[in-house]
Each structure stands twice: as structure tokens, then as C-alpha cells.
Protein backbone atom coordinates (compact mmCIF):
# COMPACT_ATOMS: atom_id res chain seq x y z
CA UNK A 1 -8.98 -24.09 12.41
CA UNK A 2 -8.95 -25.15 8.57
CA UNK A 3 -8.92 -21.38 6.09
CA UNK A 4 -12.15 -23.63 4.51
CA UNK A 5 -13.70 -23.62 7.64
CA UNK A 6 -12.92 -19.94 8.68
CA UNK A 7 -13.41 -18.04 5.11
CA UNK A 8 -17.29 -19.22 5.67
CA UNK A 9 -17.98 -16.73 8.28
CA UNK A 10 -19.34 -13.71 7.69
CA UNK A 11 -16.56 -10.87 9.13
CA UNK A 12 -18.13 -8.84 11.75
CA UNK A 13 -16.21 -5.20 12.63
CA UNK A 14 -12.76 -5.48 13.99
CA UNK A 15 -13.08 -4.51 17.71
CA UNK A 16 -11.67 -1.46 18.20
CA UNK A 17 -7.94 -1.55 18.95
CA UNK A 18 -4.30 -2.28 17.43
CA UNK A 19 -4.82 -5.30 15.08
CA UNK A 20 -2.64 -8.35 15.51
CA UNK A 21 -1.56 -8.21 11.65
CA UNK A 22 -0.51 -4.55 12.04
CA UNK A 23 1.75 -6.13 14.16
CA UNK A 24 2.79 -8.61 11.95
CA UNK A 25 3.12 -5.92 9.20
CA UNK A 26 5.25 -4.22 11.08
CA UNK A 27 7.89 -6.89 12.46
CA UNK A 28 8.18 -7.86 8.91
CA UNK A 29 9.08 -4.86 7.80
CA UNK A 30 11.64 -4.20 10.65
CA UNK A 31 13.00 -7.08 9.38
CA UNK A 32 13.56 -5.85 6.09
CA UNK A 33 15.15 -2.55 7.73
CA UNK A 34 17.41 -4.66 9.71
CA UNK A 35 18.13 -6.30 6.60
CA UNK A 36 19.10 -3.31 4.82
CA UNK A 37 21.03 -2.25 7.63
CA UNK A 38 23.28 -5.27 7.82
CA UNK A 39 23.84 -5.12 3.67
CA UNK A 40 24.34 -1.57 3.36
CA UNK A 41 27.00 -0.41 6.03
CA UNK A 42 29.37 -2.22 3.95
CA UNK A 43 29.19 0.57 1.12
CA UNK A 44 30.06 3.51 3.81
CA UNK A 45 32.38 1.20 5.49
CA UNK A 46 34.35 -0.44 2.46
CA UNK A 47 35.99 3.19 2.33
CA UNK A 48 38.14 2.77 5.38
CA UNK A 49 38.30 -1.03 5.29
CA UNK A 50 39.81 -0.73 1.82
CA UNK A 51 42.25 1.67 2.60
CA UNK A 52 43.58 0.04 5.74
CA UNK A 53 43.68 -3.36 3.26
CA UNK A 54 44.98 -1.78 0.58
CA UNK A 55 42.09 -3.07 -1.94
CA UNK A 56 42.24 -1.04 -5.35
CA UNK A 57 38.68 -0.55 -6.99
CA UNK A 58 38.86 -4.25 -8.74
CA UNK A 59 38.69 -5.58 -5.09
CA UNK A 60 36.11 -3.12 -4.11
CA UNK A 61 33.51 -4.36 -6.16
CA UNK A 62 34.10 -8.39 -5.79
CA UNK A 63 33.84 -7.19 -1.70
CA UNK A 64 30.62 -4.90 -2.66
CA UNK A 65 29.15 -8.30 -4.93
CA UNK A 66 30.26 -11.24 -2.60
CA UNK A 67 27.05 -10.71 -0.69
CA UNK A 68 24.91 -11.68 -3.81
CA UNK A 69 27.00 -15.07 -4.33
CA UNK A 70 24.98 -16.50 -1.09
CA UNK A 71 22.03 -13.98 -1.40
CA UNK A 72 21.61 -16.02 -4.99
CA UNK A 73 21.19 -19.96 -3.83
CA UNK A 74 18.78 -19.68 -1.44
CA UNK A 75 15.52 -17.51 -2.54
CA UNK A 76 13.78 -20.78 -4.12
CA UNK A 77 14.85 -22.90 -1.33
CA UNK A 78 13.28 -19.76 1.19
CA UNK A 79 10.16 -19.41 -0.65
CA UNK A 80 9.80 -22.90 -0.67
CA UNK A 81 10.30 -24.04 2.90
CA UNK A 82 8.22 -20.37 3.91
CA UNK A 83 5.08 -21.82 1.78
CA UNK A 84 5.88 -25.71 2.76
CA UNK A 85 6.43 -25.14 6.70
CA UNK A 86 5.65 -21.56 7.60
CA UNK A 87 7.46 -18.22 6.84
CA UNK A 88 7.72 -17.34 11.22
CA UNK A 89 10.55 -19.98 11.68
CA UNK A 90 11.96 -19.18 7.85
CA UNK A 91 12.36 -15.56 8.34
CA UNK A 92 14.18 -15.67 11.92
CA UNK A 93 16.31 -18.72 11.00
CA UNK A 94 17.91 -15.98 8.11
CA UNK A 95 17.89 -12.85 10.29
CA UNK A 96 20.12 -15.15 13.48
CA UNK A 97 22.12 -16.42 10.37
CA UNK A 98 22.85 -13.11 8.58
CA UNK A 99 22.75 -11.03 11.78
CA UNK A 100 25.94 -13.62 13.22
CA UNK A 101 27.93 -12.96 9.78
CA UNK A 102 27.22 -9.18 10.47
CA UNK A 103 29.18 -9.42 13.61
CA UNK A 104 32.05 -11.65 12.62
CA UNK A 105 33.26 -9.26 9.02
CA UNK A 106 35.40 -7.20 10.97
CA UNK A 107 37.57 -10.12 12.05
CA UNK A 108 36.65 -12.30 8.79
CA UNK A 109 38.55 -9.02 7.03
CA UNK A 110 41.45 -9.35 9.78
CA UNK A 111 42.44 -12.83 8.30
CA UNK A 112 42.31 -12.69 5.00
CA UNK A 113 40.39 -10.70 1.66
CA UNK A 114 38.97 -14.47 0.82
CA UNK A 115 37.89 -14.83 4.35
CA UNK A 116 35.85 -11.56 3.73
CA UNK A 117 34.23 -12.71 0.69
CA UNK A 118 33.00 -15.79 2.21
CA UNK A 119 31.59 -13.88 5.09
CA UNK A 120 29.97 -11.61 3.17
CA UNK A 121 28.37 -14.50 1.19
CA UNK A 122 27.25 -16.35 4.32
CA UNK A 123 25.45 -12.54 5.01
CA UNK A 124 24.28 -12.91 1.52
CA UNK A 125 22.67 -16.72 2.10
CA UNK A 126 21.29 -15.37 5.33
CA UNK A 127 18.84 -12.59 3.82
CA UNK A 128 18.15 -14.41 0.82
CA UNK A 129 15.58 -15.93 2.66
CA UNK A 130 13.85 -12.47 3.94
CA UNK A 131 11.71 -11.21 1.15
CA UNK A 132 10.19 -15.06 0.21
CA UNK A 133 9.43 -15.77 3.65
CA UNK A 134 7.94 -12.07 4.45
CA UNK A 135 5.90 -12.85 0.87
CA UNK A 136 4.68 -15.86 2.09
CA UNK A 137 3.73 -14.89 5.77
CA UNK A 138 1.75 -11.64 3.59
CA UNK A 139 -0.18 -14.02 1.95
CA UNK A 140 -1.70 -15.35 4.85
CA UNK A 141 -1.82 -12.26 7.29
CA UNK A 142 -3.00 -9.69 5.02
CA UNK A 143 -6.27 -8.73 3.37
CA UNK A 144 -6.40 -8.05 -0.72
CA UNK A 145 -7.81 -4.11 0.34
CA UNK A 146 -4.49 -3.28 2.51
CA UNK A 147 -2.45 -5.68 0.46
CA UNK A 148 -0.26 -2.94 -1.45
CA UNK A 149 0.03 -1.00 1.78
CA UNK A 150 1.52 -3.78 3.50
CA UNK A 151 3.79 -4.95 0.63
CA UNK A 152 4.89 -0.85 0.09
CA UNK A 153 5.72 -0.88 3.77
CA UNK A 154 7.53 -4.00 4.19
CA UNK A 155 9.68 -2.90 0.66
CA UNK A 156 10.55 0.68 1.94
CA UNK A 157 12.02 -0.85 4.87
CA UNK A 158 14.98 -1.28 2.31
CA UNK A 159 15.00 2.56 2.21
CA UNK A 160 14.76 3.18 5.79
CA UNK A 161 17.58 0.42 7.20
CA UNK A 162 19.45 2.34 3.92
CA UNK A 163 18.86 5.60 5.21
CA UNK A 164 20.03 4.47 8.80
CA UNK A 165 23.28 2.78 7.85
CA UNK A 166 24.45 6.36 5.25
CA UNK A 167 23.38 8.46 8.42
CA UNK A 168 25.01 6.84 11.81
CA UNK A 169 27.95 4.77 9.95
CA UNK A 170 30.29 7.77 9.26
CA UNK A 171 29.41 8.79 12.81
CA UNK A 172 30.02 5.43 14.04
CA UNK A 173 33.17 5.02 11.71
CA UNK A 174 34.43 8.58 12.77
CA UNK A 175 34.50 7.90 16.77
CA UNK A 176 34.83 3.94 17.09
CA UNK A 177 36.53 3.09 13.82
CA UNK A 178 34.68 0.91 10.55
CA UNK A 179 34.69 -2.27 12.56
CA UNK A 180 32.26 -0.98 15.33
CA UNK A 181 29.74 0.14 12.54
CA UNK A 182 29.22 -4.40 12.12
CA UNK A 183 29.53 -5.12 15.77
CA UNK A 184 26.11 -2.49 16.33
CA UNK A 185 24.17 -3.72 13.56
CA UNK A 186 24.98 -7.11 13.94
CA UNK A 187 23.54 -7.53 17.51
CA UNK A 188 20.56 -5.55 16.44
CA UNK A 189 19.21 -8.75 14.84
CA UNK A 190 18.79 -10.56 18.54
CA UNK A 191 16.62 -7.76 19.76
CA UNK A 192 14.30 -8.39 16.75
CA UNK A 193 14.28 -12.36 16.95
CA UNK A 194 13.07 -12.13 20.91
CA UNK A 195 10.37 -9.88 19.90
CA UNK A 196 9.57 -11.94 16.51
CA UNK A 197 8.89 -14.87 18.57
CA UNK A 198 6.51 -13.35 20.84
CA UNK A 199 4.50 -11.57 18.13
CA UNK A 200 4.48 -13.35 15.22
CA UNK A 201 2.75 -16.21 13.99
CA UNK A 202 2.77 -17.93 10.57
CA UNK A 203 -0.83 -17.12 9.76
CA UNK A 204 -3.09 -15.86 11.89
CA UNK A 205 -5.20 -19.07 12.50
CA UNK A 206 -1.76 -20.11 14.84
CA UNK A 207 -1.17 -16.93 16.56
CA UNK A 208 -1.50 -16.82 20.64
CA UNK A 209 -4.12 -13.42 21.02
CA UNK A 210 -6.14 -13.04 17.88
CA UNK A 211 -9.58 -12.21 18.40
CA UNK A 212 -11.95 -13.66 16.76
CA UNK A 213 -13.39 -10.74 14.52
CA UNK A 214 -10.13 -9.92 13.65
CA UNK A 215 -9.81 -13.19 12.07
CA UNK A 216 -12.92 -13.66 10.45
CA UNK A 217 -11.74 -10.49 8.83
CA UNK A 218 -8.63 -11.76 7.43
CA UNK A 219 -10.21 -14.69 6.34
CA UNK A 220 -12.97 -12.77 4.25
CA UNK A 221 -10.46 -10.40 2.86
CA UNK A 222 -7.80 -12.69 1.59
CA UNK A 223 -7.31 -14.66 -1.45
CA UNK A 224 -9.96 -18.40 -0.82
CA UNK A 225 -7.07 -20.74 -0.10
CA UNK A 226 -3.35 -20.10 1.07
CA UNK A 227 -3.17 -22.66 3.42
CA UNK A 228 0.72 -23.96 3.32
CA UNK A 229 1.41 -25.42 0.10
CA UNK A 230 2.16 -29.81 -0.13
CA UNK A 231 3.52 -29.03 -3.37
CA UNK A 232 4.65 -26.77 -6.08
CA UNK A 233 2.79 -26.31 -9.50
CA UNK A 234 6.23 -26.11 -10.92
CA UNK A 235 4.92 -26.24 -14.52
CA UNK A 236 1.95 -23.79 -14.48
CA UNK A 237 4.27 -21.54 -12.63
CA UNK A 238 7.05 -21.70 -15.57
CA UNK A 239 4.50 -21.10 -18.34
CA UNK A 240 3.06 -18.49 -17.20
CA UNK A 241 3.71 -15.28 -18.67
CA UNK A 242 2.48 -12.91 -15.84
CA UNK A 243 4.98 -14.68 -13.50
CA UNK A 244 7.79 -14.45 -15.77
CA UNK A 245 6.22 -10.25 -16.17
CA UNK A 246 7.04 -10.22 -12.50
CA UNK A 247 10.74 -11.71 -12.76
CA UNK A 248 11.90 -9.40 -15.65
CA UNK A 249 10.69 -6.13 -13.77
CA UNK A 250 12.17 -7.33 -10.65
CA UNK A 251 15.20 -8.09 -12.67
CA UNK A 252 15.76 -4.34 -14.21
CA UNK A 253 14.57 -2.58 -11.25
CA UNK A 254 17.54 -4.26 -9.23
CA UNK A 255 20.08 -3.47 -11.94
CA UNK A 256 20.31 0.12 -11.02
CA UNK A 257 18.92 -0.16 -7.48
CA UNK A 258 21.93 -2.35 -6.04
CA UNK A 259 24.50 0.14 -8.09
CA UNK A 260 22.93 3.10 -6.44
CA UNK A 261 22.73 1.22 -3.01
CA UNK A 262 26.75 0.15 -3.32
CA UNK A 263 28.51 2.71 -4.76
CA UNK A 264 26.51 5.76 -4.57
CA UNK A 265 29.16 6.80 -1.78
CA UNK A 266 32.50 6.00 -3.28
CA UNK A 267 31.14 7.96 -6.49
CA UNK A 268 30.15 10.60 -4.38
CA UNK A 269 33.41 10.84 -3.06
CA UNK A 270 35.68 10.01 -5.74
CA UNK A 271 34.02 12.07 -8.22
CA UNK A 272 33.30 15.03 -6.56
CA UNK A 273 35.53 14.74 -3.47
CA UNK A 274 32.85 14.73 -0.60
CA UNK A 275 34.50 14.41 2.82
CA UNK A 276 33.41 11.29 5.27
CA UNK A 277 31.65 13.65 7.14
CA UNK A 278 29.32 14.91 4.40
CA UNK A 279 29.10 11.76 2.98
CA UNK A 280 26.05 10.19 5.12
CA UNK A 281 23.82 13.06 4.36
CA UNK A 282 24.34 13.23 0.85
CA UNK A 283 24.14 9.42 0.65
CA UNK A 284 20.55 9.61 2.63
CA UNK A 285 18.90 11.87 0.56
CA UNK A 286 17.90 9.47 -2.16
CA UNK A 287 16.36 7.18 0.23
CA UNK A 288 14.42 9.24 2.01
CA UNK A 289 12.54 10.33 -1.22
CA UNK A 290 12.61 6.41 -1.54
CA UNK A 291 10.81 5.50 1.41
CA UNK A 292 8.22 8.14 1.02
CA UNK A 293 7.62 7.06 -2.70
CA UNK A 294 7.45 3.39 -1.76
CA UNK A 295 4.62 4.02 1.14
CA UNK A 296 2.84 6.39 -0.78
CA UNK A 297 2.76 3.89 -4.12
CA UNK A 298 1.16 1.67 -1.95
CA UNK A 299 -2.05 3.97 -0.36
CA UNK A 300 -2.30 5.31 -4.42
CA UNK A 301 -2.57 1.39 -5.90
CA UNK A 302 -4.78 0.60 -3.65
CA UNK A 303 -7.19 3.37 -3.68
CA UNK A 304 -7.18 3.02 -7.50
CA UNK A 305 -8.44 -0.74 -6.66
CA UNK A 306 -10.82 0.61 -4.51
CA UNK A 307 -12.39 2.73 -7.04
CA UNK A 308 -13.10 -0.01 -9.40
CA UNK A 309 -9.64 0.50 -11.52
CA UNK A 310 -8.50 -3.33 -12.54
CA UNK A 311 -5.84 -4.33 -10.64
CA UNK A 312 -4.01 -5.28 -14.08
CA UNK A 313 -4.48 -1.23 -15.37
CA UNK A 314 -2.80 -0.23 -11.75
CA UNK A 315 0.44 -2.48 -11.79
CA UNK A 316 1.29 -1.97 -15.78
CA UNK A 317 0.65 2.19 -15.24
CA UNK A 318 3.07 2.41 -11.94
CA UNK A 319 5.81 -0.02 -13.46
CA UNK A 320 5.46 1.72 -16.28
CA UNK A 321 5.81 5.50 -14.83
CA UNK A 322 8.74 3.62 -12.24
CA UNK A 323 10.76 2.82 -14.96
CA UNK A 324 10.31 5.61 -17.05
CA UNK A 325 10.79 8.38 -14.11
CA UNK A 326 14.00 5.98 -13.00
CA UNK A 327 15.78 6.03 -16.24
CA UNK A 328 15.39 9.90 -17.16
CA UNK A 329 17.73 11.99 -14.86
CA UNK A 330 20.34 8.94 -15.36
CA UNK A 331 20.59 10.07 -19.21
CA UNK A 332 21.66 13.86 -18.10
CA UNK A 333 23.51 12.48 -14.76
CA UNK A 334 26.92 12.49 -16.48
CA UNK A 335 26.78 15.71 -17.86
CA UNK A 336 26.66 16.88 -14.18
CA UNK A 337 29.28 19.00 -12.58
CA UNK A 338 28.35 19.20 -8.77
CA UNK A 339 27.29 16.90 -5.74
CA UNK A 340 24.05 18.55 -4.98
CA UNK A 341 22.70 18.56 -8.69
CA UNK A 342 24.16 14.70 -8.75
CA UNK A 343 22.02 13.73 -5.72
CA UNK A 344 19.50 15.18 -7.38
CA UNK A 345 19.07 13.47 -10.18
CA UNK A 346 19.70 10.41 -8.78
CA UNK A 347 17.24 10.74 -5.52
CA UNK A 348 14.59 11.82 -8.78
CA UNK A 349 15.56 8.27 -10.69
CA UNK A 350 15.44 6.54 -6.96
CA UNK A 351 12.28 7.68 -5.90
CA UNK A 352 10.32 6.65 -9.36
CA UNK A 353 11.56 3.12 -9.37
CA UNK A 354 10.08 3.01 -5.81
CA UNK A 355 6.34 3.61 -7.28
CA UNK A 356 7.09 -0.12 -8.26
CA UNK A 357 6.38 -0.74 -4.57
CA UNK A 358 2.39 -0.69 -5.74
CA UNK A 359 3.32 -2.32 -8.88
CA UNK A 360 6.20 -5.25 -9.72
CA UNK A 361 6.62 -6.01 -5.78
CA UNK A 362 3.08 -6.73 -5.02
CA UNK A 363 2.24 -8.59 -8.14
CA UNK A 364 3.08 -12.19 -6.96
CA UNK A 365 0.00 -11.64 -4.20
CA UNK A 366 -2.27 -11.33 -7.26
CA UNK A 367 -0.68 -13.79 -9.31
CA UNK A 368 -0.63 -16.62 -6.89
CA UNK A 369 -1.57 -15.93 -3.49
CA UNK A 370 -0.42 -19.70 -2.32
CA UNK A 371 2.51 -19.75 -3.58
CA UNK A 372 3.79 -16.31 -3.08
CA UNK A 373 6.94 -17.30 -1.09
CA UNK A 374 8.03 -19.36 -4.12
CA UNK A 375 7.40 -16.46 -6.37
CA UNK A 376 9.47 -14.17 -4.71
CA UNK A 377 11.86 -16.68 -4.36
CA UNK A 378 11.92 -17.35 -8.09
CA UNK A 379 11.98 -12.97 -8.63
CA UNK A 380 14.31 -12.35 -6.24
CA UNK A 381 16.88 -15.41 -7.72
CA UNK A 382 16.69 -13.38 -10.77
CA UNK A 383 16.59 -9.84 -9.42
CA UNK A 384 20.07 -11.00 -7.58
CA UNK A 385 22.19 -11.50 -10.84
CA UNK A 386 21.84 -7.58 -11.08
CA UNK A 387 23.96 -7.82 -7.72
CA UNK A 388 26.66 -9.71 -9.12
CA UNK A 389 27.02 -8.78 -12.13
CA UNK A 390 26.41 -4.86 -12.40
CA UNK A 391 28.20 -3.86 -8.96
CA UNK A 392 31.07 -5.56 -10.16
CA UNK A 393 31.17 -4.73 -13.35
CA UNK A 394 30.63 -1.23 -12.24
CA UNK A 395 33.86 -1.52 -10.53
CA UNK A 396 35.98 -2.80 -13.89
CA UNK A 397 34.09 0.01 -15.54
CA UNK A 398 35.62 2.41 -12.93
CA UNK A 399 38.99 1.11 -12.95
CA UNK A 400 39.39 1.25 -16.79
CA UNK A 401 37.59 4.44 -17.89
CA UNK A 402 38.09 6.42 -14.46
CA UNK A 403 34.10 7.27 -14.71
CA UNK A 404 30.72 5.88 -13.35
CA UNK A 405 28.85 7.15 -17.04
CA UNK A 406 29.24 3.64 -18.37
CA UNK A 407 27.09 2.40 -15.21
CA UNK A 408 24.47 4.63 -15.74
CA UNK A 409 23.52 4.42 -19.49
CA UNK A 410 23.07 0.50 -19.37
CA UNK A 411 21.14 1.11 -16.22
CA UNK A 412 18.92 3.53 -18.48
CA UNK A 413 18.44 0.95 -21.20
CA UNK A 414 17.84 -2.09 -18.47
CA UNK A 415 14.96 0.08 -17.42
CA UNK A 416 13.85 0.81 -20.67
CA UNK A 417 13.31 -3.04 -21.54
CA UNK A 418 11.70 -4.14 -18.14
CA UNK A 419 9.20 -1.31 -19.54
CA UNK A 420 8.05 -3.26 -22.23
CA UNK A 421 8.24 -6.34 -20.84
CA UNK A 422 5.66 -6.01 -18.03
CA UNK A 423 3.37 -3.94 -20.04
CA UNK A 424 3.41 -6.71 -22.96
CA UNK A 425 2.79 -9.39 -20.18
CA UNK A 426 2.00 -8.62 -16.55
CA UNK A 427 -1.53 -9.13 -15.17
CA UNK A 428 -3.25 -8.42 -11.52
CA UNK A 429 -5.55 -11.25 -11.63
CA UNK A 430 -4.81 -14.90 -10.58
CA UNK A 431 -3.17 -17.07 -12.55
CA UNK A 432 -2.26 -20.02 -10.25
């Protein structure tokens, strides 16, 4: 049945029971978990791995960054095959791909340092195909009134697969040895795709079970027409200026969220000597306040668009208070003298870029509800140069100054310009 044809009807109530797009929801974001997972073992594991390789710091961060050299060439091509052909097939094509590169690292690293780079980068190309394909599957299965709930969910899934990779992979690393750690997490991505292709459905007009007053209420409460794009306003997407809003937030946000994410652990250890054993809990802290800030961001934005607040009002006041919160406690974090006040600090500047979770990472739903896949793809190509270029540079920083301060005052001024950017230009209404 046509969206046309179904957006007519008038939604009765739900019957009572689990709706099929909780469902949905929820795989989605397990997918992003499983995601985070699979990229962030690496930064407990690289420890071990580069002692037994003999990598100096140099090394450390091109092995941290490799991922992003695959993760980069494929978001457009994602968002675009999610919104031409459907984001179900889309999504588990890049968890079987990334989830296979998982498992092979440990013996990739066995033959040579390049062969670990490229194996990383084929986990890279994998997952860059996970947040325009989840967009684009959102834009279909969810309703504009849980909209920011959904999109908060499916982003603090980054949090949560973070906070399980700091807490099991020193225990992991500790009784089976760093290798085991990708072996685990790799084959965790086949128990998701069996259950993905039972459950999901690339909108909700194609999936097996949905009742029929479930659907008339996704069809009343979504955006008029995101049936799968023929083709790509290319041009009215480039000049708009909310898009491009969008892309420069995403943009600074990453910048200090993927140095956090990679090298929080060696910098807790190398600069204030915290043991392997220690190092999972103090790593997880950040993330937890994370995930809680990311879900909650979500409820808050959309009870303020409940209330009658304009949707443009909500997303410029959280990305605004994100970036400010996230770029405070990294001004004092160098002055610091101790792990726990470090953690801190940085769990404080963590947890307010996650309010952008209601703000920034929900935006391209507003913005252009068809083509949401492509927007995220078109973000998340340009929230991925972060990737390359600040965790490695973060690692030349290291290795000629001996410190991590460098890191964190261009992270501060990153945020500070992503500030004005998306207040001078974002909107929450549709553009395209």
C-alpha cells in the first residue's frame, strides 16, 4: 500500500500491546551498540597489541584513525542506496561486512602493521553505512511526536556498545589475551543479523505482522511523503543553509568525541599511570553519563515540541548548551593533577555534547524527512574527517610535546565555532 493511500486514514488507537516500530527502534539501536562495540575495543586493546608489535605512539594513532579511511567513502553511497532501495538490506549488508573484519584483526595484525590498517579500514567501510541507513529506515518507521526519542536512543547506543567494550575488554584481555576481545565481538554481529531479518522491515507498509492501527498511526504521525526516493535533489540539498547547519555541528561535535572515544585510555594510563585493571571503569564513566544525557535530550526536545516550543528554538538552545557545557571542563582539564578529577571533567564535557542527541542528530528528520539517509550520509562524510585527522594528530601531538593539552584546547575552540554556526543557520522546519 502507496504512503498516499495510507496517510488518508484517520489513525484509530494503537491496540494495546508492544508496537512493531518499538521493535524496529530498538534493533536499530542494537545495531549502533554493536557498532560501537566493534570500533571501540580497539582503544583498550591497542595497549597490548602495541606492545607485543612494538608500535611507538606515531603508529598508535594511524592504527586508532585507519578505521575512518573506509568509515569516510561510503556514508553518501549508504544514505543513498538506504533512501533508493531500503535501509533493512543496507544496514545488515554493513553490520555482516564490519562484523567479518572484527573477527579477522587479530590475524590481519599477525601479518603485517599494513595488513592491520587495511582491516581496520574495511571495519571502517563496513559501519559507514550504519547511521544513513538507520536515518533512513527512521524516517519511515517513526512518528514526528517520538521522533527525538527514537533518534536519542538509536545515538546513545554509541555510549552503551562504548561502555561495554571499556568494561569486559580488560577482563577479556586479562584472561584470554587482546585477540579474544575481536573474536567475541565480532561474532556478536550474526546473532543480530538473524534477528534483524525476522523483525525488521524497511517501512512499515512491508513488514510481515503490523496491525493495521498501528500503521494508520505511523502514517498520520510522520512527515506526508517518504516513500523511497527515485532521485536526489542534489542542488536544493547543497544550497541549503540548514543542511549545511547540520554538517558543521556534526563536524565539531565529532572532533572531540572520537579523541575522547580513542585515546581516553592510553591518556588515562600514560598520564596518570592507571593499571589495566582500573582502566575499564575509569574509561566507562564518561559514557555512562553519555548514554543517560543522550536518552534524556531526547524525552526533554520532544516535550518542549509538545508544548508548542518551535522545533527551530529546541535544536539551536540544546546545540547550543551541548557545545558550550562540552568545551568548559576541557579549558581547566590540563591543569588537572589526578585520574578521578580528570574523568571528571571529561565525563562533564561528554555528557553535554550528548544533549545534541535532541538537537544536531535529529535535525536531518526535520530538514528533509525523504531524504534523511542521504543527509546523514552527507553529515556523517564530514563528521568523519574529525576521525582522521584529530586522532592522529593527537598522536604527533603526544609524541612531540609528551602531553594530551594540545588535543584539548583545539577541541575547545572546534566547539566554540560549531556554536555559532548552527545558531546563525540551523532550522527545525522542512526545507526539502
Amino acid at each position: 500500500m502507496a504512503d498516499s493511500q495510507v496517510s488518508i486514514a484517520i489513525a484509530p488507537a494503537e491496540a494495546v500491546g508492544w508496537p512493531r516500530r518499538y521493535t524496529v527502534v530498538l534493533m536499530f539501536a542494537l545495531a549502533t551498540a554493536l557498532c560501537y562495540i566493534d570500533r571501540t575495543n580497539i582503544a583498550i586493546a591497542i595497549i597490548p597489541l602495541a606492545r607485543d608489535h612494538g608500535y611507538g605512539p606515531a603508529q598508535t594513532g594511524l592504527v586508532l584513525s585507519s578505521f575512518f579511511w573506509g568509515y569516510l567513502w561510503l556514508q553518501m553511497v549508504g544514505g543513498w542506496m538506504a533512501d533508493r532501495f531500503g535501509g533493512k538490506r543496507v544496514l545488515a549488508a554493513g553490520v555482516a561486512l564490519w562484523s567479518i573484519a572484527t573477527f579477522l584483526t587479530p590475524l590481519a595484525a599477525s601479518w603485517s602493521f599494513g595488513a592491520l590498517l587495511a582491516m581496520r579500514a574495511m571495519l571502517g567501510a563496513g559501519e559507514a553505512v550504519n547511521f544513513p541507513a538507520v536515518h533512513s529506515i527512521a524516517a519511515r518507521w517513526t512518528i514526528a511526536s517520538e521522533r527525538a526519542r527514537a533518534i536519542s536512543l538509536h545515538f546513545s547506543g554509541v555510549a552503551f556498545g562504548t561502555i561495554i567494550a571499556m568494561l569486559i575488554s580488560p577482563i577479556i584481555i586479562l584472561q584470554f589475551g587482546w585477540p579474544a576481545v575481536f573474536y567475541l565481538s565480532g561474532a556478536l554481529g550474526i546473532v543480530w543479523l538473524v534477528a534483524w531479518q525476522i523483525k525488521a522491515a524497511d517501512g512499515p507498509e512491508r513488514c510481515r505482522g503490523m496491525t493495521a492501527a498501528e500503521l494508520a498511526t505511523i502514517a498520520a504521525g510522520r512527515a506526508a511523503q517518504t516513500t523511497l526516493a527515485d532521485s536526489i535533489p542534489w542542488r536544493a540539498i547543497l544550497r541549503e543553509k540548514a543542511v549545511w547547519a547540520i554538517v558543521i555541528a556534526h563536524l565539531c561535535n565529532n572532533f572531540g568525541f572520537y579523541i575522547i572515544l580513542l585515546w581516553l585510555p592510553s591518556y588515562l594510563k600514560g598520564t596518570f599511570g592507571v593499571t589495566m585493571a582500573r582502566l575499564g571503569m575509569f574509561s566507562v564513566v564518561p559514557w555512562i553519563a553519555a548514554f543517560i544525557m543522550q536518552n534524556l535530550s531526547g524525552w526533554f526536545a520532544d516535550r518542549l515540541h509538545r508544548r508548542g516550543v518551535p522545533l527551530t528554538t529546541v535544536r539551536k538552545s540544546m546545540q547550543a548548551t551541548a557545545f558550550a557545557i562540552g568545551a568548559a571542563p576541557l579549558i581547566v582539564l590540563p591543569a588537572i593533577h589526578s585520574p578521578q578529577a580528570a574523568v571528571a571533567l571529561i565525563t562533564l564535557s561528554l555528557a553535554g555534547t550528548a544533549i545534541g542527541s535532541g538537537a544536531f542528530a535529529v535535525n536531518h528528520l526535520d530538514v528533509a524527512p525523504r531524504y534523511a539517509g542521504i543527509l546523514m550520509g552527507l553529515s556523517n562524510t564530514a563528521a568523519t574527517l574529525p576521525g582522521i585527522v584529530s586522532v592522529a594528530a593527537t598522536g604527533f601531538i603526544l609524541q612531540k610535546t609528551g602531553s594530551f593539552n594540545g588535543a584539548f584546547y583545539m577541541t575547545v575552540a572546534i566547539y566554540l565555532v560549531g556554536m555559532v554556526c548552527y545558531l546563525a543557520m540551523a532550522s527545525g522546519e522542512r526545507k526539502i
